[in-house]
PDB file of N, CA and C in Angstrom:
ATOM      1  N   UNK A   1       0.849  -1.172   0.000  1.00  0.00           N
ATOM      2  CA  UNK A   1       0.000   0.000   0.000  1.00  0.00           C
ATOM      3  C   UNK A   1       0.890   1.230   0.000  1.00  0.00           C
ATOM      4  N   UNK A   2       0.186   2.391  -0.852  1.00  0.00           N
ATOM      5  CA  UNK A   2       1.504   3.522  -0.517  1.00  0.00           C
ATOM      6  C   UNK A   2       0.580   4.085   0.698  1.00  0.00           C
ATOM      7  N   UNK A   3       2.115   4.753   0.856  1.00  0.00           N
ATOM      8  CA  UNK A   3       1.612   5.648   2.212  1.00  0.00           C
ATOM      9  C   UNK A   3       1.056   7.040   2.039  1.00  0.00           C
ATOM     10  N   UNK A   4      -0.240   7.323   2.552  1.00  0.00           N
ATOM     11  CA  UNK A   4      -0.873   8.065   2.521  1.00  0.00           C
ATOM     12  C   UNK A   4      -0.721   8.855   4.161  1.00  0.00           C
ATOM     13  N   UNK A   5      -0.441  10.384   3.811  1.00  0.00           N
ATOM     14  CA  UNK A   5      -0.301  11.514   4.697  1.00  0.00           C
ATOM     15  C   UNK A   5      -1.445  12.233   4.865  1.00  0.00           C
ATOM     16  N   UNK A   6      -1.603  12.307   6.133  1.00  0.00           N
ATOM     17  CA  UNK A   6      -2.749  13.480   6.125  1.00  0.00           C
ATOM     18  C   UNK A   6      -2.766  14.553   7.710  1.00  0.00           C
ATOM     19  N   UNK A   7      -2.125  15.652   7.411  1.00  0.00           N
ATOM     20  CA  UNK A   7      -1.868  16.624   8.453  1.00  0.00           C
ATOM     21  C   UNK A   7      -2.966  16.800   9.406  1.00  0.00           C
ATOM     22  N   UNK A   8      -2.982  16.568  11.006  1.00  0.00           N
ATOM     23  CA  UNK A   8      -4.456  17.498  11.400  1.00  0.00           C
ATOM     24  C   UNK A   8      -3.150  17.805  13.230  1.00  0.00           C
ATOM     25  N   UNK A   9      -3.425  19.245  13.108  1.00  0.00           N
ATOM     26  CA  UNK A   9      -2.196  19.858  14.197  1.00  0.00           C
ATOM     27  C   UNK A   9      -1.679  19.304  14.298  1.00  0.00           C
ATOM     28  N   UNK A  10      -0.864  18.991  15.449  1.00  0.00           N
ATOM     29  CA  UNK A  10       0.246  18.870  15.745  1.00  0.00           C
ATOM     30  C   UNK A  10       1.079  17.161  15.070  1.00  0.00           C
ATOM     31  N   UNK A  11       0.010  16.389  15.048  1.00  0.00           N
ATOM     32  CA  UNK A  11       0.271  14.899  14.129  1.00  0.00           C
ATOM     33  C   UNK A  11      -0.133  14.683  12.337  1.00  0.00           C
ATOM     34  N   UNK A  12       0.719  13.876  12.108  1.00  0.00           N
ATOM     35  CA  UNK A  12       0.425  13.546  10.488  1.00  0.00           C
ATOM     36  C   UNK A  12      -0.043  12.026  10.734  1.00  0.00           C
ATOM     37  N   UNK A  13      -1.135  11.877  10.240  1.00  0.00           N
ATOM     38  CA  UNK A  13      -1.570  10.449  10.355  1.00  0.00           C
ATOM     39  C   UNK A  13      -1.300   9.620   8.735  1.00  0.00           C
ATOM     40  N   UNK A  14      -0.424   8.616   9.004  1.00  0.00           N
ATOM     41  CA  UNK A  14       0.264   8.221   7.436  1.00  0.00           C
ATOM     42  C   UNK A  14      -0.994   6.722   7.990  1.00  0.00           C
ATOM     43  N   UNK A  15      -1.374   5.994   6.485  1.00  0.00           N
ATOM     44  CA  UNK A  15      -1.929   5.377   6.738  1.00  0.00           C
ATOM     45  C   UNK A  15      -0.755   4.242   6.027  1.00  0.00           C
ATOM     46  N   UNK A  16      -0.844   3.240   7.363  1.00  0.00           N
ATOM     47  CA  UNK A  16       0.555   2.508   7.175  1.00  0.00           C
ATOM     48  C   UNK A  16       0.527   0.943   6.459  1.00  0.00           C
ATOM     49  N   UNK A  17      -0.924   0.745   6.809  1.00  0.00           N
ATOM     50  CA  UNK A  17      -0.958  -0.925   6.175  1.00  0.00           C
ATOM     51  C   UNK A  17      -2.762  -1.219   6.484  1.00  0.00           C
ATOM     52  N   UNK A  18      -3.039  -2.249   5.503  1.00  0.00           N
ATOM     53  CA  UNK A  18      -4.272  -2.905   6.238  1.00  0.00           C
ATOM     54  C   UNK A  18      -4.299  -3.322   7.526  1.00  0.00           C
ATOM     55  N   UNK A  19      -5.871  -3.672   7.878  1.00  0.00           N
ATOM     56  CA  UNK A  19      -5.756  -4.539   9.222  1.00  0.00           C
ATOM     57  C   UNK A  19      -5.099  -6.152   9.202  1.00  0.00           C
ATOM     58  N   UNK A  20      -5.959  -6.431   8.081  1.00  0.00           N
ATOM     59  CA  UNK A  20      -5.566  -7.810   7.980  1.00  0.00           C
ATOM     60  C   UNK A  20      -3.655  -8.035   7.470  1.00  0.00           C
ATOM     61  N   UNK A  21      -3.225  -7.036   7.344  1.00  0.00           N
ATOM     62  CA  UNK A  21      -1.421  -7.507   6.883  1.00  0.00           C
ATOM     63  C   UNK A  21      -0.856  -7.207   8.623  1.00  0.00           C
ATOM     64  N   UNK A  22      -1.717  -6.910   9.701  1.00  0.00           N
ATOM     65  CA  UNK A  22      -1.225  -7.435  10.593  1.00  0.00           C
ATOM     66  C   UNK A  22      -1.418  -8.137  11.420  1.00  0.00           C
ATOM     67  N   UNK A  23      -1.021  -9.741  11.830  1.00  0.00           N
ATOM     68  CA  UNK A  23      -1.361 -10.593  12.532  1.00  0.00           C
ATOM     69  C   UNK A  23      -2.013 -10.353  13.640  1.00  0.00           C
ATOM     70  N   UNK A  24      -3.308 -10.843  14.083  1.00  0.00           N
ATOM     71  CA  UNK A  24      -4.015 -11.171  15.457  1.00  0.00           C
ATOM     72  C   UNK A  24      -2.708 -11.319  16.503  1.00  0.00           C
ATOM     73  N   UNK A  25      -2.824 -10.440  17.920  1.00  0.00           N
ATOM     74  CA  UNK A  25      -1.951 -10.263  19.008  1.00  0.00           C
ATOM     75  C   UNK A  25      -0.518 -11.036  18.344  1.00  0.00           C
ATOM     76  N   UNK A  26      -0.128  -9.991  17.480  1.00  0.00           N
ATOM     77  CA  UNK A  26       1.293 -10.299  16.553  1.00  0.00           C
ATOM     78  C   UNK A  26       1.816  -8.804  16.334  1.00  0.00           C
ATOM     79  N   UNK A  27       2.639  -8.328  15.716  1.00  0.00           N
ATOM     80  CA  UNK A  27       3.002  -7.319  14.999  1.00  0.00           C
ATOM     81  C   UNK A  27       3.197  -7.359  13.872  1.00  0.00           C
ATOM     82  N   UNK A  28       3.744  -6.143  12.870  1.00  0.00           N
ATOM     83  CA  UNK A  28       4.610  -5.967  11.735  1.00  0.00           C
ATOM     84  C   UNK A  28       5.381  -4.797  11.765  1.00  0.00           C
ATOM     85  N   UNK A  29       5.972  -4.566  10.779  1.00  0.00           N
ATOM     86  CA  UNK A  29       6.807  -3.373  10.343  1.00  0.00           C
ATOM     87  C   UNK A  29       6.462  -2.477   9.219  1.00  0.00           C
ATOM     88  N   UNK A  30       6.271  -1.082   9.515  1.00  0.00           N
ATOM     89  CA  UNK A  30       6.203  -0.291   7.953  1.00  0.00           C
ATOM     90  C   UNK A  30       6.913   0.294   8.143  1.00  0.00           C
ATOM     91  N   UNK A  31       7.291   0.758   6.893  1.00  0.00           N
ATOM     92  CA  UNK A  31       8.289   2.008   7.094  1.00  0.00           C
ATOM     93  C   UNK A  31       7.319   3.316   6.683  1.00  0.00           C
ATOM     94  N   UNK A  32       7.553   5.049   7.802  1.00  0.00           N
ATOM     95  CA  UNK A  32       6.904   5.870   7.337  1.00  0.00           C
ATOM     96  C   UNK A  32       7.678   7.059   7.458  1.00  0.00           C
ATOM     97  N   UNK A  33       7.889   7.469   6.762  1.00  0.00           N
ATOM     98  CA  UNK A  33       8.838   8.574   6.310  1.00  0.00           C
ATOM     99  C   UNK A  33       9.837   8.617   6.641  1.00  0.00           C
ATOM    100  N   UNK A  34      10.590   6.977   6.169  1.00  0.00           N
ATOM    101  CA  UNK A  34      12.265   6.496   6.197  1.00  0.00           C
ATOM    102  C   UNK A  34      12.308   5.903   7.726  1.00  0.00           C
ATOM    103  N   UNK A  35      11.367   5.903   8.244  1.00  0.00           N
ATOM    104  CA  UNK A  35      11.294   5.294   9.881  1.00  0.00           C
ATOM    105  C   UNK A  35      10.898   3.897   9.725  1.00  0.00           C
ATOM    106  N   UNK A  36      11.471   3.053  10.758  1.00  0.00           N
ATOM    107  CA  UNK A  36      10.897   1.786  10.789  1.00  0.00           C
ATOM    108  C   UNK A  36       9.853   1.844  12.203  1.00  0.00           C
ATOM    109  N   UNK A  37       8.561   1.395  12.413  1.00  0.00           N
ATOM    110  CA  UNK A  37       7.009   1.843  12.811  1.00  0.00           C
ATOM    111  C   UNK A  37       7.063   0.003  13.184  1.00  0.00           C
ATOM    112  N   UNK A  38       6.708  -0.413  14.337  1.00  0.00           N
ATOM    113  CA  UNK A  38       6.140  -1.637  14.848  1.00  0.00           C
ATOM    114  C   UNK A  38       5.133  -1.429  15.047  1.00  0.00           C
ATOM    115  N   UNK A  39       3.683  -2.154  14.414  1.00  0.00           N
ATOM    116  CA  UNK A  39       2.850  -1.986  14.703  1.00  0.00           C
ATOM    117  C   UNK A  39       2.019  -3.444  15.238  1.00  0.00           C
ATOM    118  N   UNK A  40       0.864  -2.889  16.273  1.00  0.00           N
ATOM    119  CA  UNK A  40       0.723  -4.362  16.971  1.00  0.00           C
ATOM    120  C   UNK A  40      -0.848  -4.602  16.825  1.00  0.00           C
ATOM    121  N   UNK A  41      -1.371  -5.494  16.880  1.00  0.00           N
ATOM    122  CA  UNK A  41      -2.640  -5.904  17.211  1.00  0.00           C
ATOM    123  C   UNK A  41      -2.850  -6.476  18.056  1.00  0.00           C
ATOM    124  N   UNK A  42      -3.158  -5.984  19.144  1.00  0.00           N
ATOM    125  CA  UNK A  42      -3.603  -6.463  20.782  1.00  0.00           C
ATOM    126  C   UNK A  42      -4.711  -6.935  20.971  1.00  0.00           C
ATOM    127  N   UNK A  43      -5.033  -8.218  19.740  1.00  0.00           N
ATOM    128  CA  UNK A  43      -6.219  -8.454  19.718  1.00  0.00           C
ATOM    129  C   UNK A  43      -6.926  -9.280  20.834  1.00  0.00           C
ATOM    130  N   UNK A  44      -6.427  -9.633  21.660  1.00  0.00           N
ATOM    131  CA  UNK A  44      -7.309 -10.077  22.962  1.00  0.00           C
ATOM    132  C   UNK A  44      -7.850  -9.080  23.945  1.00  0.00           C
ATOM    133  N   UNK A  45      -6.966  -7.717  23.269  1.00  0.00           N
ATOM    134  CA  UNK A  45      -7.590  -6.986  24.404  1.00  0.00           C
ATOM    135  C   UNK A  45      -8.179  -5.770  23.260  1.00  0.00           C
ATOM    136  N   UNK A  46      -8.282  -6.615  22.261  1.00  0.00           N
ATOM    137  CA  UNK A  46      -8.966  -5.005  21.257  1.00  0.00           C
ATOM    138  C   UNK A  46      -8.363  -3.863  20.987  1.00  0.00           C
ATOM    139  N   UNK A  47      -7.330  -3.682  21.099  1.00  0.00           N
ATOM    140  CA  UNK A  47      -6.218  -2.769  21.163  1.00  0.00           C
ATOM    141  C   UNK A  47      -5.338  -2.347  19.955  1.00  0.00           C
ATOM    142  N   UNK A  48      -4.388  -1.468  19.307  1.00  0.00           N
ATOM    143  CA  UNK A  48      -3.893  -1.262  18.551  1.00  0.00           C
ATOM    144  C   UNK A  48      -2.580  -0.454  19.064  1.00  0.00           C
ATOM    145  N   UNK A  49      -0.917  -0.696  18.765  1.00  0.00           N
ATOM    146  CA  UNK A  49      -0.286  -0.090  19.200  1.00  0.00           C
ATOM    147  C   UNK A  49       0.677   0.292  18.239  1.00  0.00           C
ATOM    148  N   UNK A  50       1.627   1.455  18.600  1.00  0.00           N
ATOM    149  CA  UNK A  50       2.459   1.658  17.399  1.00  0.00           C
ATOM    150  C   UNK A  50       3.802   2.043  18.333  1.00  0.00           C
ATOM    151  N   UNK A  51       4.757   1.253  17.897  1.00  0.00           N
ATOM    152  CA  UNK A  51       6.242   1.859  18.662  1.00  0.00           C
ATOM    153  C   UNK A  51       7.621   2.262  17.267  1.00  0.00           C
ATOM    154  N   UNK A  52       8.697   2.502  17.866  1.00  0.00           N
ATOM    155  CA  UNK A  52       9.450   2.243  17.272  1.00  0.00           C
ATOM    156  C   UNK A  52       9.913   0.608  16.707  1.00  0.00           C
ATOM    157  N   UNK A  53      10.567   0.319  15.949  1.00  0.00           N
ATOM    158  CA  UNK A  53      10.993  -1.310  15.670  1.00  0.00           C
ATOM    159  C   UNK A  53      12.505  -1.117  16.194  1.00  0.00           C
ATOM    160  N   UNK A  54      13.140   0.115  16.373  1.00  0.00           N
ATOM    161  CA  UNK A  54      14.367   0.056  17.061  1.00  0.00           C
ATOM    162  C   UNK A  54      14.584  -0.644  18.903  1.00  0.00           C
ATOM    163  N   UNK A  55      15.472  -2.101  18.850  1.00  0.00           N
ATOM    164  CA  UNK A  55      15.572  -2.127  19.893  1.00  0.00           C
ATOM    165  C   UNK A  55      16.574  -1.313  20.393  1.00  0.00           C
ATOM    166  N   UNK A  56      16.470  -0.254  22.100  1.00  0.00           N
ATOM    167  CA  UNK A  56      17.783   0.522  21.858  1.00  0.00           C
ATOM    168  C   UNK A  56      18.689  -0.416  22.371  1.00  0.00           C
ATOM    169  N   UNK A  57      18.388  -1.584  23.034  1.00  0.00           N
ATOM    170  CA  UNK A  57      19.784  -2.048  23.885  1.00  0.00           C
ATOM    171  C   UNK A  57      20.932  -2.469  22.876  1.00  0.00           C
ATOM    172  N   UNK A  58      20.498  -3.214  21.486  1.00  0.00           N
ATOM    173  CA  UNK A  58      21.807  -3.438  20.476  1.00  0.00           C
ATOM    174  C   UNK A  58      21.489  -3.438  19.026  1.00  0.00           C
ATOM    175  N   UNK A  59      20.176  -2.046  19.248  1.00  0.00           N
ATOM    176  CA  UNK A  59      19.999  -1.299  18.074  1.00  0.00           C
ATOM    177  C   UNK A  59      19.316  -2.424  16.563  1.00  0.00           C
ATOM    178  N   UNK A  60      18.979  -3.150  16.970  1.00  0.00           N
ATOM    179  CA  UNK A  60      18.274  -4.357  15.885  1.00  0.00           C
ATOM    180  C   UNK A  60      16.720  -3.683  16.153  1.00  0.00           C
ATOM    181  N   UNK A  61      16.738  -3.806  14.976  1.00  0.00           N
ATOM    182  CA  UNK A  61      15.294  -3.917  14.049  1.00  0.00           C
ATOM    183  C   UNK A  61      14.413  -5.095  14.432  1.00  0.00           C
ATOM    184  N   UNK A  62      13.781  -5.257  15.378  1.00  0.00           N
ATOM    185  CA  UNK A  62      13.391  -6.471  15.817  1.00  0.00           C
ATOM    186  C   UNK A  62      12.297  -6.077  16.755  1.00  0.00           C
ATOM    187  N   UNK A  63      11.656  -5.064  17.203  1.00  0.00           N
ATOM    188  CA  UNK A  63      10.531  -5.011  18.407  1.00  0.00           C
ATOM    189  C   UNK A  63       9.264  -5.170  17.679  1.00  0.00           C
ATOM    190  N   UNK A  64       9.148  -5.113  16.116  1.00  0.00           N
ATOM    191  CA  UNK A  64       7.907  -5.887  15.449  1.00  0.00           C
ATOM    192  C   UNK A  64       7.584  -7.287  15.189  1.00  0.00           C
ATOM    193  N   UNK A  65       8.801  -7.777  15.584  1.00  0.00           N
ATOM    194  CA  UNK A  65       8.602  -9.091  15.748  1.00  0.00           C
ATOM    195  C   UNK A  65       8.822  -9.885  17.339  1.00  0.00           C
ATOM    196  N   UNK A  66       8.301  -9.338  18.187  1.00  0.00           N
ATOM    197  CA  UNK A  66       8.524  -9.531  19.606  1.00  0.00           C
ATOM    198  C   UNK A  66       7.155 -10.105  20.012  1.00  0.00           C
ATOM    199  N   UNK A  67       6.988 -10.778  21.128  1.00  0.00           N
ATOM    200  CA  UNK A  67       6.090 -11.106  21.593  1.00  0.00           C
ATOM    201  C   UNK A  67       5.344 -10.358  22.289  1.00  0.00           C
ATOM    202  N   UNK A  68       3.732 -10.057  22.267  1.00  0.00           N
ATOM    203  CA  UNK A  68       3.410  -9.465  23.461  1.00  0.00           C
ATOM    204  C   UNK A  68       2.742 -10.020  24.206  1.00  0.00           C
ATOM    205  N   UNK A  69       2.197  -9.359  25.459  1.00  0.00           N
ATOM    206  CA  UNK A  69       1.616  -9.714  26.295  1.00  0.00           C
ATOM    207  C   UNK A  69       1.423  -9.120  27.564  1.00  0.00           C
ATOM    208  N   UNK A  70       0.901  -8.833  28.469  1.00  0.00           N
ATOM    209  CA  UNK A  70       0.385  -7.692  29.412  1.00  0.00           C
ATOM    210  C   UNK A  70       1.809  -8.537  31.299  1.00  0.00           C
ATOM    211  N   UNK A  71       1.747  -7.092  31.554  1.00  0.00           N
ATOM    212  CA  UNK A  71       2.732  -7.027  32.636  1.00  0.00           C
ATOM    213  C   UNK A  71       1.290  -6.542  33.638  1.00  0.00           C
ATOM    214  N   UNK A  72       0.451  -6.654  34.589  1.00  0.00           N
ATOM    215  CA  UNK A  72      -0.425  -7.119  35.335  1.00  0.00           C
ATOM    216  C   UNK A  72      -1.525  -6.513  34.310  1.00  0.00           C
ATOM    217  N   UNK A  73      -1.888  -5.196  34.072  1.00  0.00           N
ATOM    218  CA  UNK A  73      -2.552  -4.294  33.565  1.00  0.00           C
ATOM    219  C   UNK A  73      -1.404  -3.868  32.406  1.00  0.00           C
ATOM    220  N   UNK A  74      -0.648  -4.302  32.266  1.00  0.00           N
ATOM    221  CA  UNK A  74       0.583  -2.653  31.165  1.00  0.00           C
ATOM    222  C   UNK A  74       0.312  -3.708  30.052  1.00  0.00           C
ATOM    223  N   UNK A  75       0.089  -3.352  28.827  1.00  0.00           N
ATOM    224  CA  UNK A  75       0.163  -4.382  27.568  1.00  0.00           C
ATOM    225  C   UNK A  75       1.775  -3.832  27.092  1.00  0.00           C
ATOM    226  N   UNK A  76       2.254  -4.854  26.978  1.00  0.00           N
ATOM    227  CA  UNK A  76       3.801  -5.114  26.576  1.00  0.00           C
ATOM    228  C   UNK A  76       4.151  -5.557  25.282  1.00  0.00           C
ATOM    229  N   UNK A  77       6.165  -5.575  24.781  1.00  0.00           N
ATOM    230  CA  UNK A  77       6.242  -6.291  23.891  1.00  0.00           C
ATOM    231  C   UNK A  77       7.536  -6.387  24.418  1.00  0.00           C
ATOM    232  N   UNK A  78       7.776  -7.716  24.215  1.00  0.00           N
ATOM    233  CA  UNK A  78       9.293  -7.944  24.645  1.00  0.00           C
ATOM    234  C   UNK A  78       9.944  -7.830  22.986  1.00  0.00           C
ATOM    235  N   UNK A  79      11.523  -8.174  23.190  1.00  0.00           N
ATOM    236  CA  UNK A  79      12.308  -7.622  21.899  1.00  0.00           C
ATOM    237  C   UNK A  79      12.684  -9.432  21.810  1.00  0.00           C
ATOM    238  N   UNK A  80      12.600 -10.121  20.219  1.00  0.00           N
ATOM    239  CA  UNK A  80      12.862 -11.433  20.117  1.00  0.00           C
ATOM    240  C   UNK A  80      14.112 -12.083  20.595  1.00  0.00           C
ATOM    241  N   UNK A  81      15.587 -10.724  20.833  1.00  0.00           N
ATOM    242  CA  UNK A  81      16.305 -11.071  20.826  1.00  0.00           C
ATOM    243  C   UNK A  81      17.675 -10.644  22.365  1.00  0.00           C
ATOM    244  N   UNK A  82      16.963 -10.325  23.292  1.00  0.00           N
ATOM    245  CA  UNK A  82      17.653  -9.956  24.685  1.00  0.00           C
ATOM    246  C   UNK A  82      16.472  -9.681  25.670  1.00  0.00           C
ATOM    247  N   UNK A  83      15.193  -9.709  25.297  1.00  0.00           N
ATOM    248  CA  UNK A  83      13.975  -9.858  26.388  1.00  0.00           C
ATOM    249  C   UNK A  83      13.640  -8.775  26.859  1.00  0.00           C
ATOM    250  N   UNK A  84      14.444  -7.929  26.157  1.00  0.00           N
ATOM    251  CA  UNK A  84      14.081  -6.543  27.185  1.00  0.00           C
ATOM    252  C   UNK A  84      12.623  -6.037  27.200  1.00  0.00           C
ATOM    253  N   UNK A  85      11.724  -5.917  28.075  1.00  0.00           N
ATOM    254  CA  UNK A  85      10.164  -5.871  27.367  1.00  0.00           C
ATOM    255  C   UNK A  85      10.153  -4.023  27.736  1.00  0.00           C
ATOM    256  N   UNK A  86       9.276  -3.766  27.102  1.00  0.00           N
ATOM    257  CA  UNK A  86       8.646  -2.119  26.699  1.00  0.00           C
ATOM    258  C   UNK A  86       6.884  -2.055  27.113  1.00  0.00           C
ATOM    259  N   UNK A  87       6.750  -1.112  27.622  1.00  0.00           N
ATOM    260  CA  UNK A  87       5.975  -0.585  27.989  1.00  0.00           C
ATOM    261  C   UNK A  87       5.095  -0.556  26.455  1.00  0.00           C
ATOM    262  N   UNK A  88       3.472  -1.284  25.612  1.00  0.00           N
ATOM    263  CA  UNK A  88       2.970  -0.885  24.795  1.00  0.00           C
ATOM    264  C   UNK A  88       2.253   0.861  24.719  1.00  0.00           C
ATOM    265  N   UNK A  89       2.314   1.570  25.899  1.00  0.00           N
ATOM    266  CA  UNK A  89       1.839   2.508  26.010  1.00  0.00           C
ATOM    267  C   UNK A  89       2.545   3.797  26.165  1.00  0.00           C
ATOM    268  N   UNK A  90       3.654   3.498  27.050  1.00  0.00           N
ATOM    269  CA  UNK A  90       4.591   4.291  27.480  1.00  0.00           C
ATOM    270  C   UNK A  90       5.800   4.619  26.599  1.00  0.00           C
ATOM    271  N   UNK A  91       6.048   3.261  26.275  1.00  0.00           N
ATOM    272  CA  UNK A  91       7.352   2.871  26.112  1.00  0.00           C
ATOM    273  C   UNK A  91       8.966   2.575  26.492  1.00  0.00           C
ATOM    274  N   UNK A  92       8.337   2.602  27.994  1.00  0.00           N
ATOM    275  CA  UNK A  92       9.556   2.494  28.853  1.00  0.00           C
ATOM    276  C   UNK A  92       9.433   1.086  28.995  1.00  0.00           C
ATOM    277  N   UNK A  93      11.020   0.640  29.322  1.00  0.00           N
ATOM    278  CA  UNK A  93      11.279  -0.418  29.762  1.00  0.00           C
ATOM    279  C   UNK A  93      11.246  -1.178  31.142  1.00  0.00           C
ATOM    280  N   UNK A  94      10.120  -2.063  30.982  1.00  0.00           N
ATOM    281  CA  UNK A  94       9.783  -2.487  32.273  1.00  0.00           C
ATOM    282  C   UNK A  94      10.925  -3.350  33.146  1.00  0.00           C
ATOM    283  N   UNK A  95      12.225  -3.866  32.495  1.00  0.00           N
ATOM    284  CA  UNK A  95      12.570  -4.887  32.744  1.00  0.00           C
ATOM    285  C   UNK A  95      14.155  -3.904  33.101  1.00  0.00           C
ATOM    286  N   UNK A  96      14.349  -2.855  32.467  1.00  0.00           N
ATOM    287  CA  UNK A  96      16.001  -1.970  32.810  1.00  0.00           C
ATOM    288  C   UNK A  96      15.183  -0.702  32.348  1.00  0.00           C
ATOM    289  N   UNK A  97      15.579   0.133  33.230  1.00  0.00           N
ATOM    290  CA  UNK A  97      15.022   1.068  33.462  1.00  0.00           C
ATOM    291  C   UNK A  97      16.132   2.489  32.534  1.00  0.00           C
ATOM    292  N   UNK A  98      17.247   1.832  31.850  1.00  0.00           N
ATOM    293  CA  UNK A  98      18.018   2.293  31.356  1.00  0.00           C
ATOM    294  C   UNK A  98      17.606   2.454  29.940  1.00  0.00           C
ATOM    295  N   UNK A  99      16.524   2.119  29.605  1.00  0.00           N
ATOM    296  CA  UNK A  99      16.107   1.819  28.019  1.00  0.00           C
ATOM    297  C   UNK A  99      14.528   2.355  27.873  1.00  0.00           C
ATOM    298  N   UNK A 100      14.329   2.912  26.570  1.00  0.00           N
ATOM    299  CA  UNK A 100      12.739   3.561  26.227  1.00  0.00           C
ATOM    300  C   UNK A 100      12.743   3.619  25.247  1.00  0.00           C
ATOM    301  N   UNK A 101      11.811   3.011  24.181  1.00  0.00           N
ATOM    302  CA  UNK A 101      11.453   3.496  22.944  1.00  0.00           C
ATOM    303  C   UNK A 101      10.126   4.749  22.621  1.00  0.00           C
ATOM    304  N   UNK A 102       9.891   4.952  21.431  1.00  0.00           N
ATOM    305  CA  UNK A 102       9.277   5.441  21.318  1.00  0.00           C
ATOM    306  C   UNK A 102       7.807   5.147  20.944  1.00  0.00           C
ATOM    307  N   UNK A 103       6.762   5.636  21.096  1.00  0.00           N
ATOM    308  CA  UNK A 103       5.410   5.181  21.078  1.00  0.00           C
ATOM    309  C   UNK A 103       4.918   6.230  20.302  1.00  0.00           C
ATOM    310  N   UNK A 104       3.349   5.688  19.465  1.00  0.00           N
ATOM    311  CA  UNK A 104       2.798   6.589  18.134  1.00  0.00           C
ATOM    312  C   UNK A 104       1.144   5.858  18.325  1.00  0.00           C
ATOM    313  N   UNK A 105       0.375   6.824  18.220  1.00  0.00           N
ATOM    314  CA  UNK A 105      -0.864   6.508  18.560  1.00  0.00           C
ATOM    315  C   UNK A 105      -1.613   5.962  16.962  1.00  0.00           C
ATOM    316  N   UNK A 106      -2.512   5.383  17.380  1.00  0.00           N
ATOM    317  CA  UNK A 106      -2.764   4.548  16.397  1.00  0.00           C
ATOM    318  C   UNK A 106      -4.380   4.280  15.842  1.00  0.00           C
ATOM    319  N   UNK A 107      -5.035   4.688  14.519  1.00  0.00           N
ATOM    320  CA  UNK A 107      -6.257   4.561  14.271  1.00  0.00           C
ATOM    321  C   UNK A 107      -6.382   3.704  13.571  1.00  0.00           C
ATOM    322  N   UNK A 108      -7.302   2.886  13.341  1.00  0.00           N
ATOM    323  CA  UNK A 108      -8.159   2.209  11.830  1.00  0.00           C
ATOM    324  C   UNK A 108      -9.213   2.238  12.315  1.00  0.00           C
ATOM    325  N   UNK A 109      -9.492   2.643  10.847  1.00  0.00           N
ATOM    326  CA  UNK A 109     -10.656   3.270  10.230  1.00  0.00           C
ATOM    327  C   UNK A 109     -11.254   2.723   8.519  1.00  0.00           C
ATOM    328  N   UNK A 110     -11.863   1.986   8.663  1.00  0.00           N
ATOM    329  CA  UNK A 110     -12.342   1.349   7.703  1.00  0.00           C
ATOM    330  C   UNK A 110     -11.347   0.559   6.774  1.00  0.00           C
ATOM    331  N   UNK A 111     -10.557  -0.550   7.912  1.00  0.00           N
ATOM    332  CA  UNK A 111     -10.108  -1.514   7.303  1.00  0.00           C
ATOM    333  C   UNK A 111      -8.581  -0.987   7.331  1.00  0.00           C
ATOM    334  N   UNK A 112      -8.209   0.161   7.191  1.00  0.00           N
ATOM    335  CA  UNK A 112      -7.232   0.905   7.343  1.00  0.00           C
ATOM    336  C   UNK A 112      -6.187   1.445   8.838  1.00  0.00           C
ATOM    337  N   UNK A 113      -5.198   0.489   8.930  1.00  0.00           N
ATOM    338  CA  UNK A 113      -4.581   1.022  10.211  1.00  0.00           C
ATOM    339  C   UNK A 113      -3.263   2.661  10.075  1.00  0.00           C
ATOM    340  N   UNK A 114      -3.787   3.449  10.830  1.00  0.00           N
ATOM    341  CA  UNK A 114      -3.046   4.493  10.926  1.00  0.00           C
ATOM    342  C   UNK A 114      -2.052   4.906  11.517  1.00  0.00           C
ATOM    343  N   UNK A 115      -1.213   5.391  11.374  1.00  0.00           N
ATOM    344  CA  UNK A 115      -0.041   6.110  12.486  1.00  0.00           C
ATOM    345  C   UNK A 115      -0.084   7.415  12.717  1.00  0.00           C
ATOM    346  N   UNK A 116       0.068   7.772  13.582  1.00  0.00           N
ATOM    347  CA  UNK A 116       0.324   9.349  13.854  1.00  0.00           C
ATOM    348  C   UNK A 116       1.754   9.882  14.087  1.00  0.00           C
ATOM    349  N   UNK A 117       2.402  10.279  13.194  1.00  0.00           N
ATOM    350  CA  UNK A 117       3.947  10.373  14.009  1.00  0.00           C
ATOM    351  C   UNK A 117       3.784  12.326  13.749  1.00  0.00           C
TER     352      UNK A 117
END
């Protein structure tokens, strides 16, 4: 799909992929304006999330392919490859407090999942 921009204040909402190109409580990756975008479907809890795909601890491209799953109430994603898990909301790291990615709010809207960066 190309990426479609659309300004409203302070966010640009790029529309990044279908629903269905991203797996049920899975992620993927788009890229939106040269950025790599993890995006999640929190589908047990109905949810939609958007982070960076940068892990910072050794900088791999890998937090769209991480597992998630909730820390009591916090919906999470760990990184496939050193465990470090992230906050789905925050984006802080629940597990070293030395590490944070970044987080991007997230719409779909008729079949269409959005980013706001």
């Amino acid at each position: 799909m190309e990426a479609i921009a659309i300004n409203t204040d302070k966010l640009t909402w790029h529309a990044a992929c279908r629903v269905e190109d991203i797996p049920q409580d899975g992620g993927a990756c788009a890229l939106i304006d040269g950025r790599q975008i993890a995006i999640f479907n929190f589908a047990r809890r109905g949810e939609w999330y958007a982070t960076d795909n940068e892990c910072p601890h050794r900088q791999q491209m890998a937090i769209g392919r991480g597992m998630i799953g909730s820390q009591g109430e916090e919906p999470k994603v760990a990184c496939p490859f050193h465990k470090r898990t992230f906050s789905l909301k925050t984006g802080h790291c629940l597990n070293d407090d030395g590490y944070r990615i970044n987080t991007f709010p997230v719409k779909v809207e008729q079949g269409v999942v959005f980013v706001g960066v």
